[in-house]
PDB file of N, CA and C in Angstrom:
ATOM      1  N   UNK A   1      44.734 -48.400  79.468  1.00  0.00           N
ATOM      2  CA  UNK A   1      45.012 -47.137  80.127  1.00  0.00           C
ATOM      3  C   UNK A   1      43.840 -46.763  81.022  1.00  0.00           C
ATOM      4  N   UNK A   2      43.789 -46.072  81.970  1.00  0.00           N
ATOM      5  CA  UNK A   2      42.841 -45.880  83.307  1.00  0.00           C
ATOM      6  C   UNK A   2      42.561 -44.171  82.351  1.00  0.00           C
ATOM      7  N   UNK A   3      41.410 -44.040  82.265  1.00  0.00           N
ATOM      8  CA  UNK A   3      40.652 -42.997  82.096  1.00  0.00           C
ATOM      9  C   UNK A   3      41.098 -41.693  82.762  1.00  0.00           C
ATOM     10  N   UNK A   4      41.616 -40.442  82.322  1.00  0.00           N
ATOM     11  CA  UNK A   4      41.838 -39.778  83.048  1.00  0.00           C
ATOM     12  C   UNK A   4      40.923 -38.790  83.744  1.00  0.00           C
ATOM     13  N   UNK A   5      39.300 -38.781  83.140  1.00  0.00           N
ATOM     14  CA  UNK A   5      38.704 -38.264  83.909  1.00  0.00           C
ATOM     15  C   UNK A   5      37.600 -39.675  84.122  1.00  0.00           C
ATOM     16  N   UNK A   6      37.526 -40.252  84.924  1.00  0.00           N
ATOM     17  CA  UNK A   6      36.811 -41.601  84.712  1.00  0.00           C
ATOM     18  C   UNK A   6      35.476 -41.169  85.296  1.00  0.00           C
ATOM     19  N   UNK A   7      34.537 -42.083  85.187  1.00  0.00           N
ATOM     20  CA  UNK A   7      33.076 -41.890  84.824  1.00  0.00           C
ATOM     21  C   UNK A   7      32.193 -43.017  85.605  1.00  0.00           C
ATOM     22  N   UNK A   8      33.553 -43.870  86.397  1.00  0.00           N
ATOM     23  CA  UNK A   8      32.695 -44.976  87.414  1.00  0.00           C
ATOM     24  C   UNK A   8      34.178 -45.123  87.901  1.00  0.00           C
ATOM     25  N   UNK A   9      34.059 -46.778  88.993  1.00  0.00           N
ATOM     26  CA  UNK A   9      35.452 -47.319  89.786  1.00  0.00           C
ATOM     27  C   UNK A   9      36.384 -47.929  89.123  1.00  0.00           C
ATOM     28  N   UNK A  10      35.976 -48.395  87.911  1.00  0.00           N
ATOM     29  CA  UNK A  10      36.357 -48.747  86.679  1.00  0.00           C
ATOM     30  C   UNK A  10      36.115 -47.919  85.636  1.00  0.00           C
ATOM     31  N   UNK A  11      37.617 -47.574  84.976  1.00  0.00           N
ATOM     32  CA  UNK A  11      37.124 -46.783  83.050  1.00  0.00           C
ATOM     33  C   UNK A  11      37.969 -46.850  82.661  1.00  0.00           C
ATOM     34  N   UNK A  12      38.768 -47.794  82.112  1.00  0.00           N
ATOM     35  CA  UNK A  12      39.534 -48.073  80.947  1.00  0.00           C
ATOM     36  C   UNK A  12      39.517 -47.684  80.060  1.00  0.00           C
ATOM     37  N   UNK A  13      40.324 -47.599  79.002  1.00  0.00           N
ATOM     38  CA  UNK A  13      40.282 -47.264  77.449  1.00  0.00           C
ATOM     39  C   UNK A  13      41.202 -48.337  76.741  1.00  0.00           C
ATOM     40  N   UNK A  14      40.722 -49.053  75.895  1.00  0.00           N
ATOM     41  CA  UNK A  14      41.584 -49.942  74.910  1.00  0.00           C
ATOM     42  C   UNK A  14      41.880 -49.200  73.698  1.00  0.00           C
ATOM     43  N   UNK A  15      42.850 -48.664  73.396  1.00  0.00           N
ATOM     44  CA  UNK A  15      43.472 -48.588  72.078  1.00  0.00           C
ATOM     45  C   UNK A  15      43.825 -48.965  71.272  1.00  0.00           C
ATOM     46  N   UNK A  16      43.485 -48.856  70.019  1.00  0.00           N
ATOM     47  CA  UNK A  16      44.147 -49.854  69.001  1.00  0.00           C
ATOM     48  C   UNK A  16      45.598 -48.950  68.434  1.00  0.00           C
ATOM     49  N   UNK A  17      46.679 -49.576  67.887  1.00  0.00           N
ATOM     50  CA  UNK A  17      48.012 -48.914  67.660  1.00  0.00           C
ATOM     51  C   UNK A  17      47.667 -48.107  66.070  1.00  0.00           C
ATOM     52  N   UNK A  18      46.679 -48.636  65.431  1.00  0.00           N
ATOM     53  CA  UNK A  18      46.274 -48.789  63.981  1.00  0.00           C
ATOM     54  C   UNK A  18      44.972 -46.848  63.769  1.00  0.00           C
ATOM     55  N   UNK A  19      45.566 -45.879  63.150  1.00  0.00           N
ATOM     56  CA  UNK A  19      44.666 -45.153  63.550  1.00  0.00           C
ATOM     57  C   UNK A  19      43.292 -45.074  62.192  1.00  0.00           C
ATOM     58  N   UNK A  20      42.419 -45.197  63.672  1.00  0.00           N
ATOM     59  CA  UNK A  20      41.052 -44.533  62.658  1.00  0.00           C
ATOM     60  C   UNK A  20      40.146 -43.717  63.235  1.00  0.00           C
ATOM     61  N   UNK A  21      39.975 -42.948  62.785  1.00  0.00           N
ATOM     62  CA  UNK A  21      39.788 -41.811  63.015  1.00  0.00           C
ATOM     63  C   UNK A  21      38.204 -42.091  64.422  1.00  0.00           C
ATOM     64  N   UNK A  22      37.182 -42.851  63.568  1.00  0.00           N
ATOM     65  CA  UNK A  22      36.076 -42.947  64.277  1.00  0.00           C
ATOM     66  C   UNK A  22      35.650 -44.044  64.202  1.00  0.00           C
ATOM     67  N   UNK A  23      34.445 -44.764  64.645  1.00  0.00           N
ATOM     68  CA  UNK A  23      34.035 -46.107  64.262  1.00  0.00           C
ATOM     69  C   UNK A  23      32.963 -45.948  62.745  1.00  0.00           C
ATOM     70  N   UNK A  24      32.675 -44.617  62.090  1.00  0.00           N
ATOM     71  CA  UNK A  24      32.303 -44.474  60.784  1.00  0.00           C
ATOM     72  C   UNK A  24      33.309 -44.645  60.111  1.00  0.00           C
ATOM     73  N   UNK A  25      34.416 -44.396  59.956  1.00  0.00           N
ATOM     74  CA  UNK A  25      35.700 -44.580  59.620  1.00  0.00           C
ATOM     75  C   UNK A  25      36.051 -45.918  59.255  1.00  0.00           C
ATOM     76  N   UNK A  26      35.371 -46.737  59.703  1.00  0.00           N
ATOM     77  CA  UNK A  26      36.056 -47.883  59.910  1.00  0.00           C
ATOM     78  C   UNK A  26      35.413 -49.205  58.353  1.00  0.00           C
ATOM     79  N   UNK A  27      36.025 -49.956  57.968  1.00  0.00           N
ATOM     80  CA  UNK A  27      35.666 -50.606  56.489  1.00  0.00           C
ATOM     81  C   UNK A  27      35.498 -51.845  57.188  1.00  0.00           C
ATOM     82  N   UNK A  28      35.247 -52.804  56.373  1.00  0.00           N
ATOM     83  CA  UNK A  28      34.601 -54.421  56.866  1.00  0.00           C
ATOM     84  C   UNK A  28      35.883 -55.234  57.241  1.00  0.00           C
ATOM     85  N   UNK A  29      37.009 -54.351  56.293  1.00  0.00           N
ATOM     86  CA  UNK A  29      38.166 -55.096  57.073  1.00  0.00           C
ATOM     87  C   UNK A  29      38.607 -55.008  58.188  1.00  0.00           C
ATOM     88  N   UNK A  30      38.104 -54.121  58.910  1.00  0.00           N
ATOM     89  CA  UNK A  30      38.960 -53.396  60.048  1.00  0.00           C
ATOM     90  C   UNK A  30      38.456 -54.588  61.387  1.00  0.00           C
ATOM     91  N   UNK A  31      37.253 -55.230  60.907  1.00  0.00           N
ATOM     92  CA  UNK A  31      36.620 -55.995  61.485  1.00  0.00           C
ATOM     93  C   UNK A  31      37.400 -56.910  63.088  1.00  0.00           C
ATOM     94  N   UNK A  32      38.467 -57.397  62.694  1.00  0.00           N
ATOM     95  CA  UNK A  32      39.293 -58.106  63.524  1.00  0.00           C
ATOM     96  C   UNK A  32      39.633 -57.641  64.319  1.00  0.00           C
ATOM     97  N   UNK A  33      40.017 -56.239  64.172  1.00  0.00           N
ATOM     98  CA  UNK A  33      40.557 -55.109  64.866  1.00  0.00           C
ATOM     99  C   UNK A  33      39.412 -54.607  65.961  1.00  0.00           C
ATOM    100  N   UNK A  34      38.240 -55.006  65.283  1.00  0.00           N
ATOM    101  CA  UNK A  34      37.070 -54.302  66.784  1.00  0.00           C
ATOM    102  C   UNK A  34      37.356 -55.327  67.069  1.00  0.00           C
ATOM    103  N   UNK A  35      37.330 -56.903  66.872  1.00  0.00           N
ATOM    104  CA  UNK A  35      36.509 -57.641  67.872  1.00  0.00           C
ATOM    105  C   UNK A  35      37.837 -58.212  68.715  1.00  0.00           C
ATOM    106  N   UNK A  36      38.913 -57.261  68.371  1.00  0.00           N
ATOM    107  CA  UNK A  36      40.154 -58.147  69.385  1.00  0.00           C
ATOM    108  C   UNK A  36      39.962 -56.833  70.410  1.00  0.00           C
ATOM    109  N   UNK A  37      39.269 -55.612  69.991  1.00  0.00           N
ATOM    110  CA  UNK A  37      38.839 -54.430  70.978  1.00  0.00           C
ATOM    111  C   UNK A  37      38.483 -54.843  71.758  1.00  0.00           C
ATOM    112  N   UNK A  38      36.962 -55.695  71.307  1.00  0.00           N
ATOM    113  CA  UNK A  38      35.776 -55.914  72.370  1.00  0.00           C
ATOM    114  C   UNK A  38      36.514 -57.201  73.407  1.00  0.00           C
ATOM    115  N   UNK A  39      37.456 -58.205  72.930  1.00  0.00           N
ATOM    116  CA  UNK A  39      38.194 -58.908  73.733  1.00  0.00           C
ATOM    117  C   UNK A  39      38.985 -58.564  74.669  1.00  0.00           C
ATOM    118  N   UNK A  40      39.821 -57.640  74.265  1.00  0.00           N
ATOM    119  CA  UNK A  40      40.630 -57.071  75.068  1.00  0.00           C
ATOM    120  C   UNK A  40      39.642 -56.493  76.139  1.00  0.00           C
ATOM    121  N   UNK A  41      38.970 -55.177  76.143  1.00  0.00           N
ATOM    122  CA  UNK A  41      37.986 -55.091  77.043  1.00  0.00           C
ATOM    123  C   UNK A  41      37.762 -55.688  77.960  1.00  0.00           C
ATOM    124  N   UNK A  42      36.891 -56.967  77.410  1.00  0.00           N
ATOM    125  CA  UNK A  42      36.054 -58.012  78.598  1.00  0.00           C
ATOM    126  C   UNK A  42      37.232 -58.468  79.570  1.00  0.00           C
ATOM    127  N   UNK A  43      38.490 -58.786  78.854  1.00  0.00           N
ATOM    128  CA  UNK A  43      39.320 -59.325  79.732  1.00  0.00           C
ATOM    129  C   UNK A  43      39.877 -58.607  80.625  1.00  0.00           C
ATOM    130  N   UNK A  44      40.271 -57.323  80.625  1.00  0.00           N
ATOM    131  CA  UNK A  44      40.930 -56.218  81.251  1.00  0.00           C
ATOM    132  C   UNK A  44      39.567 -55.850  82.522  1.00  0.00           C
ATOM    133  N   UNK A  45      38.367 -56.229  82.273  1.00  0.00           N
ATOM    134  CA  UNK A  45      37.585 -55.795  83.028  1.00  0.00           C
ATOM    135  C   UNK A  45      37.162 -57.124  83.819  1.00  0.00           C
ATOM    136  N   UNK A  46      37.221 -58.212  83.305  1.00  0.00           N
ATOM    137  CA  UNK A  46      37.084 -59.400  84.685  1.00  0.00           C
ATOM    138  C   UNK A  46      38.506 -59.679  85.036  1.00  0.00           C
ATOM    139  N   UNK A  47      39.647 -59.259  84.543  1.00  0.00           N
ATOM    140  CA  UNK A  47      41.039 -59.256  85.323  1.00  0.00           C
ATOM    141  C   UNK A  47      40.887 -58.459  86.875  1.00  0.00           C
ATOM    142  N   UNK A  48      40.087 -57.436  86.059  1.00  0.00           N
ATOM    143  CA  UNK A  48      39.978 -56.853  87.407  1.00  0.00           C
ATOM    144  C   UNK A  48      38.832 -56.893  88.274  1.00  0.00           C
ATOM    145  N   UNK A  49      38.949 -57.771  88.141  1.00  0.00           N
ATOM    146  CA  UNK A  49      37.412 -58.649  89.140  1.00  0.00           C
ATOM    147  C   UNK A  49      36.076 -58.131  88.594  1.00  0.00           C
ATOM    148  N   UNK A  50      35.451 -57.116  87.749  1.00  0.00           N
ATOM    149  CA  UNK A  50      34.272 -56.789  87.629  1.00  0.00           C
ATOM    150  C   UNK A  50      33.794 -58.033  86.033  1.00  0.00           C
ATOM    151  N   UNK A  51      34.241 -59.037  86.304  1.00  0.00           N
ATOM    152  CA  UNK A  51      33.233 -60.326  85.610  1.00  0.00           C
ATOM    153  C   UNK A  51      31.498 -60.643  86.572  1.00  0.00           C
ATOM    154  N   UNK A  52      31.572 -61.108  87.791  1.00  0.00           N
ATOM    155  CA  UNK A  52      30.742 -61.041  88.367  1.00  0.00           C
ATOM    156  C   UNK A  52      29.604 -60.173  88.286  1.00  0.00           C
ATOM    157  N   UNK A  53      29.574 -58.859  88.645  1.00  0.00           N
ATOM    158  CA  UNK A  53      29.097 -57.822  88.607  1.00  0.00           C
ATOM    159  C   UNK A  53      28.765 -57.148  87.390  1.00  0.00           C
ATOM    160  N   UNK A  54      29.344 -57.439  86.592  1.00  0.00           N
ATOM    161  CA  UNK A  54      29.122 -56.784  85.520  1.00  0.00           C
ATOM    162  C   UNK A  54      29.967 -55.596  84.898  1.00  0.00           C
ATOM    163  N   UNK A  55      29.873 -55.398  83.806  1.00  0.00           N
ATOM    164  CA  UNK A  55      30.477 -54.408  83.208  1.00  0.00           C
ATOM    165  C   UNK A  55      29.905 -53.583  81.919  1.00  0.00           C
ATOM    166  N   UNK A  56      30.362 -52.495  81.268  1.00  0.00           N
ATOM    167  CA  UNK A  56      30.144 -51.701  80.175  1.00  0.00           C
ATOM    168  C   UNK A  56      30.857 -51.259  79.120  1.00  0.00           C
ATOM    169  N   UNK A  57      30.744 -51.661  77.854  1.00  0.00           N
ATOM    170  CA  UNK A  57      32.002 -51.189  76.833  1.00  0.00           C
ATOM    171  C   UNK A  57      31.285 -50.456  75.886  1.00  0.00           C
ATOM    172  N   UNK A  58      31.953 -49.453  75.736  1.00  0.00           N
ATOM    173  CA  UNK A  58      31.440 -48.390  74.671  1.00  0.00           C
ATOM    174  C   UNK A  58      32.433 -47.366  73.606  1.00  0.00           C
ATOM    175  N   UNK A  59      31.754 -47.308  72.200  1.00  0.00           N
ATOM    176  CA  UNK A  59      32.624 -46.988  72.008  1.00  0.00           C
ATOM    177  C   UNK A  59      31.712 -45.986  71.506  1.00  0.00           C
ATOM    178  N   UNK A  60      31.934 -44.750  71.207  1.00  0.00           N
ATOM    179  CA  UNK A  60      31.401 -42.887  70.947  1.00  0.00           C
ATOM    180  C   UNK A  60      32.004 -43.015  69.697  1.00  0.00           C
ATOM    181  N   UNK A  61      30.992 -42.468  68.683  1.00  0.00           N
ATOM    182  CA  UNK A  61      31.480 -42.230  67.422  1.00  0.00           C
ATOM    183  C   UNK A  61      31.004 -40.785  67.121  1.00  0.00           C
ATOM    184  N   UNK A  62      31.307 -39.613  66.852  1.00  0.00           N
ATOM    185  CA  UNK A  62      31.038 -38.203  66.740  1.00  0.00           C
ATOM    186  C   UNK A  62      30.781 -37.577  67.991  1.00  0.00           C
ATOM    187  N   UNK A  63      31.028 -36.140  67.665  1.00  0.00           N
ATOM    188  CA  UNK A  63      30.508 -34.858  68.572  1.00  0.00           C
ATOM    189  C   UNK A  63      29.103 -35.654  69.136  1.00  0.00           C
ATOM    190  N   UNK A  64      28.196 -35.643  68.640  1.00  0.00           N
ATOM    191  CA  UNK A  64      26.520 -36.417  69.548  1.00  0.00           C
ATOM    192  C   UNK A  64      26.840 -37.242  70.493  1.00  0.00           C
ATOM    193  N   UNK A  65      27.833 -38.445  70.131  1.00  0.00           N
ATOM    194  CA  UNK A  65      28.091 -39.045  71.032  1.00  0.00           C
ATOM    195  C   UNK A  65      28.766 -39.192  72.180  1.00  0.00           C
ATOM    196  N   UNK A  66      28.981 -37.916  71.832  1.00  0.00           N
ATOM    197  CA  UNK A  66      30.673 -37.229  73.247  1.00  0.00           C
ATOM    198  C   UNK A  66      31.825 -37.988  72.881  1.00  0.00           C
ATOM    199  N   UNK A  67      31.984 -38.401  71.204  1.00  0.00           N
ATOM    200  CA  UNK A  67      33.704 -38.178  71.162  1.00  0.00           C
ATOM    201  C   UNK A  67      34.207 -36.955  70.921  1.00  0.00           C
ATOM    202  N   UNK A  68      35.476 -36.928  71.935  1.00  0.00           N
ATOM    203  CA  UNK A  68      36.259 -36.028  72.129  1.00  0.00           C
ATOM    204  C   UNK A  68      37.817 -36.496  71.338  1.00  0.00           C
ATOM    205  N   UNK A  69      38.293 -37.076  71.453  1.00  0.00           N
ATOM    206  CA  UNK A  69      39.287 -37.893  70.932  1.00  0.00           C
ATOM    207  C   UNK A  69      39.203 -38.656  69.555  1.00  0.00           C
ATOM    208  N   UNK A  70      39.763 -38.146  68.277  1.00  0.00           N
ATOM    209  CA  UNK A  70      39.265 -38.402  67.115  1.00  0.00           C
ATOM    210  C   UNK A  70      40.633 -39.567  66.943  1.00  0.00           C
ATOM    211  N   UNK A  71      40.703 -40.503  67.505  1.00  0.00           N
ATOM    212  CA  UNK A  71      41.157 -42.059  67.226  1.00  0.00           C
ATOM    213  C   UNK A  71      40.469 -43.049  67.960  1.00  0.00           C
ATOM    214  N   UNK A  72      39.929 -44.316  67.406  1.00  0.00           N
ATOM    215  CA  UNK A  72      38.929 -44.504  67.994  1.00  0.00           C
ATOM    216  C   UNK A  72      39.244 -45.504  69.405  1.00  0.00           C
ATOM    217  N   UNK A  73      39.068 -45.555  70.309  1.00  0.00           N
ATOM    218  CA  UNK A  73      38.862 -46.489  71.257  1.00  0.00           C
ATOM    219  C   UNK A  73      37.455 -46.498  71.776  1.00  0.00           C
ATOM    220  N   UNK A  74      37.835 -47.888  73.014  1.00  0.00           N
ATOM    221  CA  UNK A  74      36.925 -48.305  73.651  1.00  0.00           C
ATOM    222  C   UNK A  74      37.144 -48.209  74.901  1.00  0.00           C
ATOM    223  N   UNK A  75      35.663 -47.552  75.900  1.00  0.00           N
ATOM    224  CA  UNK A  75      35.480 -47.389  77.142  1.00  0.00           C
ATOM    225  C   UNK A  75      34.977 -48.741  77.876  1.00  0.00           C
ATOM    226  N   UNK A  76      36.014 -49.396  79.021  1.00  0.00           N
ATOM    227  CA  UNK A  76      35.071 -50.555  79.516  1.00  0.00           C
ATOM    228  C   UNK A  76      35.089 -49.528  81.447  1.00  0.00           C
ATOM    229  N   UNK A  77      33.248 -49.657  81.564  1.00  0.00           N
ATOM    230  CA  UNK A  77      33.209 -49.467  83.280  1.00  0.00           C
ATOM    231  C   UNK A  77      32.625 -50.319  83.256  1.00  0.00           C
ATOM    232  N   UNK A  78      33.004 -49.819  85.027  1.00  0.00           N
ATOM    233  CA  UNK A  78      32.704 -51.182  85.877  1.00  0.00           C
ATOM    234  C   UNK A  78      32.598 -50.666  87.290  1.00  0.00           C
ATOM    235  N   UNK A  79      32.336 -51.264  88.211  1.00  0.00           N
ATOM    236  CA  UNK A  79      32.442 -51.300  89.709  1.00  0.00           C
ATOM    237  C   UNK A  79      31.130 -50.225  90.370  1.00  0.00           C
ATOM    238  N   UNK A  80      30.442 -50.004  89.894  1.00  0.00           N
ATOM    239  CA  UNK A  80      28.999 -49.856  90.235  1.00  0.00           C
ATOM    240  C   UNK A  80      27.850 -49.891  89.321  1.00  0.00           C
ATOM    241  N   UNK A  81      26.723 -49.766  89.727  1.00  0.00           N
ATOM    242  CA  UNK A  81      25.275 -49.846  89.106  1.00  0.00           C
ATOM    243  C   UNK A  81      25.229 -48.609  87.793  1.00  0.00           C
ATOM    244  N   UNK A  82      25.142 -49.342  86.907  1.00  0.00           N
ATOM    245  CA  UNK A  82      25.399 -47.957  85.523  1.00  0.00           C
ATOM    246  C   UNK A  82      23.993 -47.892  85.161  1.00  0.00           C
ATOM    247  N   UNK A  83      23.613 -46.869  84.885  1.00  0.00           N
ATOM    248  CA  UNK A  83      22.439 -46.225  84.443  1.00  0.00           C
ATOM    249  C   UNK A  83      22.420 -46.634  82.969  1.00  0.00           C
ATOM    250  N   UNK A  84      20.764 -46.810  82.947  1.00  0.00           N
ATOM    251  CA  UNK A  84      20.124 -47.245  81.127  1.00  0.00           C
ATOM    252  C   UNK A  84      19.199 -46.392  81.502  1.00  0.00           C
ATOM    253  N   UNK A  85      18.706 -45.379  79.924  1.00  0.00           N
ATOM    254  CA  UNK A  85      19.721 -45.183  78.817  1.00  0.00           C
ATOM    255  C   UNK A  85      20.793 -44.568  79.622  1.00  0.00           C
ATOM    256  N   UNK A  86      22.134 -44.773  79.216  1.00  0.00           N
ATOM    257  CA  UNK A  86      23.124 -43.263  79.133  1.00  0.00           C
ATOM    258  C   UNK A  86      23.059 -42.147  78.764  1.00  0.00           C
ATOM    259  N   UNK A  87      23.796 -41.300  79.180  1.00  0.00           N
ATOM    260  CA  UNK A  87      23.778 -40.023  78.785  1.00  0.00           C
ATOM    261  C   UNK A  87      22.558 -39.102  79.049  1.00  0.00           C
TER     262      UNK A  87
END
């Protein structure tokens, strides 16, 4: 899904169908479930050409971290120069 307030030229969100609440939330089983996240991601973001260039996946766990949305996904940007640290 395309970010509805997006945060670069690229901002995706991968969802998982499976709800949990946060990434504290989450048990050792759930394990498969991030890392087909973090797959999905990378691919959705060099599909859309930002392999080259680079990209960013993140996922916010609490209020500190600016989750707003208490099911958890993942943010992938892309398509310009992203600032370190964030936030």
């Amino acid at each position: 899904f395309k970010d509805i307030t997006p945060h670069a030229p690229l901002h995706l969100l991968v969802i998982p169908l499976r709800h949990i609440a946060t990434l504290s939330d989450a048990h050792p089983e759930d394990a498969e479930l991030f890392g087909k996240l973090m797959v999905t991601g990378a691919r959705l973001a060099i599909d859309a050409g930002h392999g080259p260039g680079g990209y960013r996946v993140v996922m916010n766990a609490g209020p500190n971290a600016g989750q707003s949305v208490y099911h958890v996904h993942l943010h992938v940007l892309g398509g310009r120069q992203l600032a370190w640290p964030p936030g």
